[in-house]
Structures are given as structure tokens and as C-alpha cells.
Protein backbone atom coordinates (compact mmCIF):
# COMPACT_ATOMS: atom_id res chain seq x y z
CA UNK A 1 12.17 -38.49 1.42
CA UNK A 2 12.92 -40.32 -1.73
CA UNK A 3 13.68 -38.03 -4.80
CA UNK A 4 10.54 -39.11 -6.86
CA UNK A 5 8.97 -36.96 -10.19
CA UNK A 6 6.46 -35.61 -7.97
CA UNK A 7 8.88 -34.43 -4.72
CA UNK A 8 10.94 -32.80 -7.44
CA UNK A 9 7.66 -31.39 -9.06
CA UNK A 10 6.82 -30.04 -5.93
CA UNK A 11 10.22 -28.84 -4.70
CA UNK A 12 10.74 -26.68 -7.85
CA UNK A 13 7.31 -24.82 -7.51
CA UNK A 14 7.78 -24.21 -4.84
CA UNK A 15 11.44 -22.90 -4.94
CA UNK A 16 10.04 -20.94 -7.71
CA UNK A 17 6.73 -19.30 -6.33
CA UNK A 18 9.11 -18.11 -3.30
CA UNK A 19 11.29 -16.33 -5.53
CA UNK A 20 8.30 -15.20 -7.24
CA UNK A 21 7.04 -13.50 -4.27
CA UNK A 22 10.12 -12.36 -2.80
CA UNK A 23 9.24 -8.81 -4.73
CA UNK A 24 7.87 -6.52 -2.41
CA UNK A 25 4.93 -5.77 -4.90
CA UNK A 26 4.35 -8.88 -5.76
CA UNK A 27 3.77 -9.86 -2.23
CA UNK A 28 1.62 -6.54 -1.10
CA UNK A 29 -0.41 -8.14 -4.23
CA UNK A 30 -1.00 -11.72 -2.49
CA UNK A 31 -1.57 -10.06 0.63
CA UNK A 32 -4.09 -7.48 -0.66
CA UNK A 33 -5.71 -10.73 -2.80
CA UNK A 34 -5.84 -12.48 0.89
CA UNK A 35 -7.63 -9.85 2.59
CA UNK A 36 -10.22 -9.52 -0.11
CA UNK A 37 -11.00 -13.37 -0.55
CA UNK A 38 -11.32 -13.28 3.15
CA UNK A 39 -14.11 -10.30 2.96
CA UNK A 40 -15.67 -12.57 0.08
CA UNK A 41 -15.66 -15.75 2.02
CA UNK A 42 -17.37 -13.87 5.24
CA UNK A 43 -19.79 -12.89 2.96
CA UNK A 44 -20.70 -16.58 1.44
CA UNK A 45 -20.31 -18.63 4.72
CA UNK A 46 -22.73 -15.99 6.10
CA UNK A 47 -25.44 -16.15 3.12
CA UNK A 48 -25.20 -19.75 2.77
CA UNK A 49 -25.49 -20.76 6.70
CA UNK A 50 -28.26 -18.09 7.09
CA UNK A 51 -29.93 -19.34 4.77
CA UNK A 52 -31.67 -22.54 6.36
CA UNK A 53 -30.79 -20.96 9.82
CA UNK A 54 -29.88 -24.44 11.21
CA UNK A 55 -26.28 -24.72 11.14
CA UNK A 56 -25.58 -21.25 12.17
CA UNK A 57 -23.96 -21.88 15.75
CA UNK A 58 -22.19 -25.08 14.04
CA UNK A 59 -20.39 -22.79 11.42
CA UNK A 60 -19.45 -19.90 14.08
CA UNK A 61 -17.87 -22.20 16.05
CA UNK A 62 -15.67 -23.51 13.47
CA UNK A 63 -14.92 -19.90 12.20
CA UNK A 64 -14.05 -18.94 15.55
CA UNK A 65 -11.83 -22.00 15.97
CA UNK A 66 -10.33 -21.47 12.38
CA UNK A 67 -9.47 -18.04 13.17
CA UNK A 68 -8.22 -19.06 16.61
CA UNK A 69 -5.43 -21.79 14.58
CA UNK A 70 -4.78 -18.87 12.34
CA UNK A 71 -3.86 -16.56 14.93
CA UNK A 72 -2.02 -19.18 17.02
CA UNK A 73 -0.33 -20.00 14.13
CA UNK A 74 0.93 -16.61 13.07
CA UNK A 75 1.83 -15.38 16.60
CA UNK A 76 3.99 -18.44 17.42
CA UNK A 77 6.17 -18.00 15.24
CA UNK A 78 8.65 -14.61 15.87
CA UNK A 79 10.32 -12.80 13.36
CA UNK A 80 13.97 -13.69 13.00
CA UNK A 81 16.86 -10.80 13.13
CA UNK A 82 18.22 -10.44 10.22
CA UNK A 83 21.77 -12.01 9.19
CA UNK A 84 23.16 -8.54 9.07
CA UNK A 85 21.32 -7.40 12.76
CA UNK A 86 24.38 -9.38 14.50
CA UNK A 87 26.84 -6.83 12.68
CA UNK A 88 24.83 -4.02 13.73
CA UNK A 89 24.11 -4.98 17.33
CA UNK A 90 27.35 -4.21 18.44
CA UNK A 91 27.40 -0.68 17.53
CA UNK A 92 28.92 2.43 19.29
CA UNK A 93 27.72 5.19 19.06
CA UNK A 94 30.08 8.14 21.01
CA UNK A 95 30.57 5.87 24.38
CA UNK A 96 27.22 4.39 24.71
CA UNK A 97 25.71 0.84 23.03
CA UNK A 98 22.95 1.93 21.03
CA UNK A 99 19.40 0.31 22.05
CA UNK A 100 17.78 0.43 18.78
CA UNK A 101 16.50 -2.97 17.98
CA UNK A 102 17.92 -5.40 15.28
CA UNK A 103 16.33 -4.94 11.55
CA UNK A 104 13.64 -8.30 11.64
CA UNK A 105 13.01 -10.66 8.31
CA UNK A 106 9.22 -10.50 7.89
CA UNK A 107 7.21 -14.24 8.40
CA UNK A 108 6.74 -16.29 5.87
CA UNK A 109 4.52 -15.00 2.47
CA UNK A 110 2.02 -18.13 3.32
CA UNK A 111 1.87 -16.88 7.16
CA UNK A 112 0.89 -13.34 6.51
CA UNK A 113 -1.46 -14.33 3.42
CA UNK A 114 -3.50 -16.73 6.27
CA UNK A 115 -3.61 -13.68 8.96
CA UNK A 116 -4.98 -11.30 6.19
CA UNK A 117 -7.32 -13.70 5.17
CA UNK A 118 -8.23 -13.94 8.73
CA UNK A 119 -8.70 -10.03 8.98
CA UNK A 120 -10.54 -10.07 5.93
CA UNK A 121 -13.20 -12.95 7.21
CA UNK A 122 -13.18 -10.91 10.71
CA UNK A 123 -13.99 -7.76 8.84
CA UNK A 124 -16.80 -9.22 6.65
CA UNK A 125 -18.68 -10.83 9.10
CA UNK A 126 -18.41 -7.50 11.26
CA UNK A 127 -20.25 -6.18 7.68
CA UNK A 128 -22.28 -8.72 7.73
CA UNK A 129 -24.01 -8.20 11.29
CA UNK A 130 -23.91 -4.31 10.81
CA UNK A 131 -26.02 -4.81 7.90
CA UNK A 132 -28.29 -7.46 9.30
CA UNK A 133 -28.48 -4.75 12.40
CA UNK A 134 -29.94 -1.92 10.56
């Protein structure tokens, strides 16, 4: 790609929102944020499309195919050892190789904010249909 204002624009935030949330609070924040817009957006999609009770098999279909992409998305891709897990694979411990398995990086921020707002939507609609059930 050419090096226009807006590729560099882009680049740099980025570069800089993944330093941001490289803090481990920082990130439990974003997740936590995730999970609750996904228990608020459960909540709308299922006021608005009960509402005129027309569209409702139209909208659980697509919720059940966008939380079959998320999940697809999130499980295909595996946690990676970590650059110090080939050090520490190798280990001896007395005369046996130990079988404890290599440290793992996490997935990306952006993959694990998606799954939680999946298990947030999930969860909310649950709600939902226990309250419309008593």
C-alpha cells in the first residue's frame, strides 16, 4: 500500500491504541466494557424486533449467524507460545523432560473484546426469554 496521510493516520492509531491496551487493566476494562454492551445490545435487538413481532425469526437468524462468525472467528485462531516457551521447553528437571506446557500469548485485544461481546448478547437474550417466561 502506498504511504498516503490517511494509511499513516491509520497506522499510528492504531500502533498507539495497541500499546494503549497492552496494560493488563486497561484491557480487563475493554473486555468488561464488551461484555456489558453485549448485555445492552441483547436487550435492544430484543425490544425493538418484539416490538412489531414480524421480523423476529429474521433477526434470530442473523444473531445466531453473527455469533456463529464470532465464535469461528475466535476459535480459529490458537494462541501462540510465547518467544521465551522455546527456552523453557527444553527443561530438565532431575532426569526426566518436564511435560508442563509452554507459557501462551493471549489473542488479540479486538478478538477477545468480539467473544465477550458475544457472551454478553448470549447472556442477555437468555435474560430476555427468562423474563418474557415468567
Amino acid at each position: 500500500m502506498q504511504r498516503t496521510r490517511l494509511n499513516t493516520l491509520v497506522s499510528q492509531a492504531s500502533l498507539q491504541l495497541r500499546q494503549w491496551a497492552f496494560n493488563p487493566w486497561r484491557r480487563l476494562a475493554v473486555l468488561v466494557i464488551s461484555l456489558l454492551f453485549g448485555n445492552f445490545f441483547a436487550t435492544a435487538i430484543s425490544a425493538t424486533a418484539g416490538q412489531a413481532a414480524k421480523l423476529d425469526v429474521t433477526a434470530s437468524a442473523i444473531l445466531v449467524i453473527l455469533v456463529e462468525a464470532i465464535s469461528w472467528l475466535y476459535y480459529r485462531t490458537q494462541a501462540k507460545p510465547s518467544p521465551t516457551a522455546d527456552r523453557q521447553a527444553g527443561n530438565m528437571v532431575g532426569s526426566r523432560l518436564t511435560t508442563e506446557a509452554p507459557p501462551m500469548r493471549s489473542r488479540s485485544t479486538t478478538l477477545e473484546a468480539l467473544n465477550a461481546f458475544k457472551l454478553g448478547m448470549v447472556y442477555g437474550l437468555f435474560v430476555e426469554a427468562f423474563k418474557l417466561g415468567s
